[in-house]
Every structure is written in C-alpha cells, then in structure tokens.
C-alpha atoms as a PDB file:
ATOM      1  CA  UNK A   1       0.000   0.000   0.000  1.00  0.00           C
ATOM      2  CA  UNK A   2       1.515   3.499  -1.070  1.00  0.00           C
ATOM      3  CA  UNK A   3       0.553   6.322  -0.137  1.00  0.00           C
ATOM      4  CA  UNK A   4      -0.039   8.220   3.779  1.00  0.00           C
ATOM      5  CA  UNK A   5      -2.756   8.451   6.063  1.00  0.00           C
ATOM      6  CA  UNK A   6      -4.640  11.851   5.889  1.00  0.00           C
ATOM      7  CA  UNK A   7      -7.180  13.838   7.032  1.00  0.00           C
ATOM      8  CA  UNK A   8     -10.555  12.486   5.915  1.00  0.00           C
ATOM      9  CA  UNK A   9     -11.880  16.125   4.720  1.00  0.00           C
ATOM     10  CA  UNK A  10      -8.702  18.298   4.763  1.00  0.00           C
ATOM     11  CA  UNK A  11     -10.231  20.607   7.006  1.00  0.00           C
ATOM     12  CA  UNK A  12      -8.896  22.486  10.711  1.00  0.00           C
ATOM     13  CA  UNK A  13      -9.900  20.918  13.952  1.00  0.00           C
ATOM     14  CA  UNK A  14     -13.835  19.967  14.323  1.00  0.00           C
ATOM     15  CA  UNK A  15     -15.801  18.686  17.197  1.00  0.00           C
ATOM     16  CA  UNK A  16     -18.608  16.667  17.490  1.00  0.00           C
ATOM     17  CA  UNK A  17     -21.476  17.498  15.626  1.00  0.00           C
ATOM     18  CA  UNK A  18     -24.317  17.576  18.087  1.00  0.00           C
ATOM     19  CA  UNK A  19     -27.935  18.450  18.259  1.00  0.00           C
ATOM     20  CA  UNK A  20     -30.290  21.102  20.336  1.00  0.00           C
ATOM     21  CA  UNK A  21     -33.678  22.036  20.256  1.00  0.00           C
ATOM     22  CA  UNK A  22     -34.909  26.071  20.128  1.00  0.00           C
ATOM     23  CA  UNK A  23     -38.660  26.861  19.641  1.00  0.00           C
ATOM     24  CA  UNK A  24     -39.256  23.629  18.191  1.00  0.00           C
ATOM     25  CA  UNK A  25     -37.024  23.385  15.297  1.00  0.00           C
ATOM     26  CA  UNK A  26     -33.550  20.925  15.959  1.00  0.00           C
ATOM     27  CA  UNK A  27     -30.311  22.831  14.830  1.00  0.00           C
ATOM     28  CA  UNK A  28     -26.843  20.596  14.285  1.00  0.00           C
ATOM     29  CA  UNK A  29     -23.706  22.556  15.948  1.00  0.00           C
ATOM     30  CA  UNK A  30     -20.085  22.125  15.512  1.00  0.00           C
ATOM     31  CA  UNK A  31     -17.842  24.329  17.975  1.00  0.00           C
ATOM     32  CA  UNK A  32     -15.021  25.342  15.590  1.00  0.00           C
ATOM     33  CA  UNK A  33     -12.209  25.755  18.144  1.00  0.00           C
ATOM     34  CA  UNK A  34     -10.148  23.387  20.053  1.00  0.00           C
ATOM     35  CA  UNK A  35     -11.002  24.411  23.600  1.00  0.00           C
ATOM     36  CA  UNK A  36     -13.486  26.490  25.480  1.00  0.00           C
ATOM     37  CA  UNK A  37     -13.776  29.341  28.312  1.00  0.00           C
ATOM     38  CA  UNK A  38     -15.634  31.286  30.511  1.00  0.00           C
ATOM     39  CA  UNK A  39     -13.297  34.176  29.406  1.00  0.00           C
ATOM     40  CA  UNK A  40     -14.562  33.695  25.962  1.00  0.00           C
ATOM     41  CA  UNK A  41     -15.797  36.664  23.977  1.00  0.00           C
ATOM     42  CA  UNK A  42     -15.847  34.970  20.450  1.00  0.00           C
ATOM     43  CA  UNK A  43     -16.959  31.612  19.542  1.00  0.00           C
ATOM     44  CA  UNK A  44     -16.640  30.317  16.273  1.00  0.00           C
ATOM     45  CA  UNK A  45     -19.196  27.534  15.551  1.00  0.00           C
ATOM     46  CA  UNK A  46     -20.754  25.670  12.364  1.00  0.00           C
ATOM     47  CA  UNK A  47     -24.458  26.120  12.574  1.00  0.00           C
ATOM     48  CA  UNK A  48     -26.708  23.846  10.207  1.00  0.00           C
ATOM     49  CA  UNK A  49     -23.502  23.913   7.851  1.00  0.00           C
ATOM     50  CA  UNK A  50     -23.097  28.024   8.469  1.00  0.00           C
ATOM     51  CA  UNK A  51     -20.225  29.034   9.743  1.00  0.00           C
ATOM     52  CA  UNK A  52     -20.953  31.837  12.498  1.00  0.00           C
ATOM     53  CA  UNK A  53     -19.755  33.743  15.424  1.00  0.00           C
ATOM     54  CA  UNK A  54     -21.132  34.162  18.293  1.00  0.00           C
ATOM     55  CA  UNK A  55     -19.674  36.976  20.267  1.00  0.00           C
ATOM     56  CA  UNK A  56     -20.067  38.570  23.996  1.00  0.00           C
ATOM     57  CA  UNK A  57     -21.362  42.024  24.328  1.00  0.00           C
ATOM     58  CA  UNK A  58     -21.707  42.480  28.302  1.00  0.00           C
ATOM     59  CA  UNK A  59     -23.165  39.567  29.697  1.00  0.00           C
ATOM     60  CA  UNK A  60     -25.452  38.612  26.897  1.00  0.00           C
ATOM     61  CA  UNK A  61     -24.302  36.701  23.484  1.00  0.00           C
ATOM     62  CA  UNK A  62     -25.163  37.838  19.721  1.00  0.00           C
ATOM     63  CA  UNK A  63     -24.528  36.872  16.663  1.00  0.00           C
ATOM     64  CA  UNK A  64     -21.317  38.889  15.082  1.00  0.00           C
ATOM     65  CA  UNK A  65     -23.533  40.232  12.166  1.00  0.00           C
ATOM     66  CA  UNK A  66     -27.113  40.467  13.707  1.00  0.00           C
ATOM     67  CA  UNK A  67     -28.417  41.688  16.685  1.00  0.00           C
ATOM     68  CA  UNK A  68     -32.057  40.139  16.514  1.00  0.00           C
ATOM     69  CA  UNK A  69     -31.119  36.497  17.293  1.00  0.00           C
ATOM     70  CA  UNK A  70     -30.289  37.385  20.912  1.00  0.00           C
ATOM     71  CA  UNK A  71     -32.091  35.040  22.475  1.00  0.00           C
ATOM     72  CA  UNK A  72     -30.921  32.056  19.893  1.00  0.00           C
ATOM     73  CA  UNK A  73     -27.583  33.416  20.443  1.00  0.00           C
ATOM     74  CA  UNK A  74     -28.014  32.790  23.858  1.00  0.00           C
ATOM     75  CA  UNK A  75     -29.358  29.111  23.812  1.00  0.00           C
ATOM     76  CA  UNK A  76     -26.573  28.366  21.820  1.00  0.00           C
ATOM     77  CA  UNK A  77     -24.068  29.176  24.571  1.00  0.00           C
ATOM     78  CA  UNK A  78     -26.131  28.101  26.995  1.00  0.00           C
ATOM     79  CA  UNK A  79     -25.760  24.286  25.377  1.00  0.00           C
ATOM     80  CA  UNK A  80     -21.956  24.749  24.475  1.00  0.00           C
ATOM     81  CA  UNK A  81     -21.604  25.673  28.543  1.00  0.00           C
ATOM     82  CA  UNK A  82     -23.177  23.281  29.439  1.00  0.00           C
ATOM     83  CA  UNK A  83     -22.022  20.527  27.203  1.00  0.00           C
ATOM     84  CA  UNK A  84     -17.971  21.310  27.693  1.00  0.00           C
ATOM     85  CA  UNK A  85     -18.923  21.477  31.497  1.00  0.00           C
ATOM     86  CA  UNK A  86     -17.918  25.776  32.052  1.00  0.00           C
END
C-alpha cells in the first residue's frame, strides 16, 4: 500500500457534531475551536452547515452580524456551557 494516512476532509480541527432544540425546530452545531472558556468573547461555531460567530457584548451573546437572534444566540451558549462542562 503506497501512499499516507490523511485527514478524511482536509479541514482544521472539528468537534462533534451535536444536536439542540430552540422553539421547536432541531439545529446541528459544531464548535469550531479546540477548547473552550468562561473568558470567551468569540466563539466560532458551524451552525446547520453556516459558519458563524457568536460573540459577547456584556453579559449577553449575539450573533457577530445580527443583533435580533439574541435570544438564539443565547441558547446556543447556553448548550456549548453546558455541554464542555464551564
């Protein structure tokens, strides 16, 4: 056999893909980063196959581009938190 063992997808670090519920509707998230914080202000995440960013503004989270998913934005760190235990 010739040849090296590779990457599957040739692509930077992933987590688990894994699966939460908001208002109904199930959404598939992937944190893009290799560890996580309390001290976090920016999160970059894969959401339904969208790459986003989640970023602090005081104590509430938003998406980097729009402020009216505040509440989604929210939920979303509230299941990262809680699922890498911070």
């Amino acid at each position: 056999m010739d040849g090296t063992i590779s990457l599957v997808n040739e692509e930077p670090h992933r987590s688990q893909v894994f699966r939460f519920t908001y208002k109904g509707q199930d959404y598939q998230l992937v944190l893009l980063k290799k560890s996580l914080s309390r001290q976090d202000t920016e999160v970059p995440i894969l959401l339904d196959g969208t790459d986003q960013k989640l970023v602090k503004r005081g104590d509430s989270w938003f998406f980097e581009h729009m402020d009216s998913d505040q509440h989604f934005a929210t939920e979303i760190w509230r299941n990262l938190s809680l699922r890498y235990r911070i």
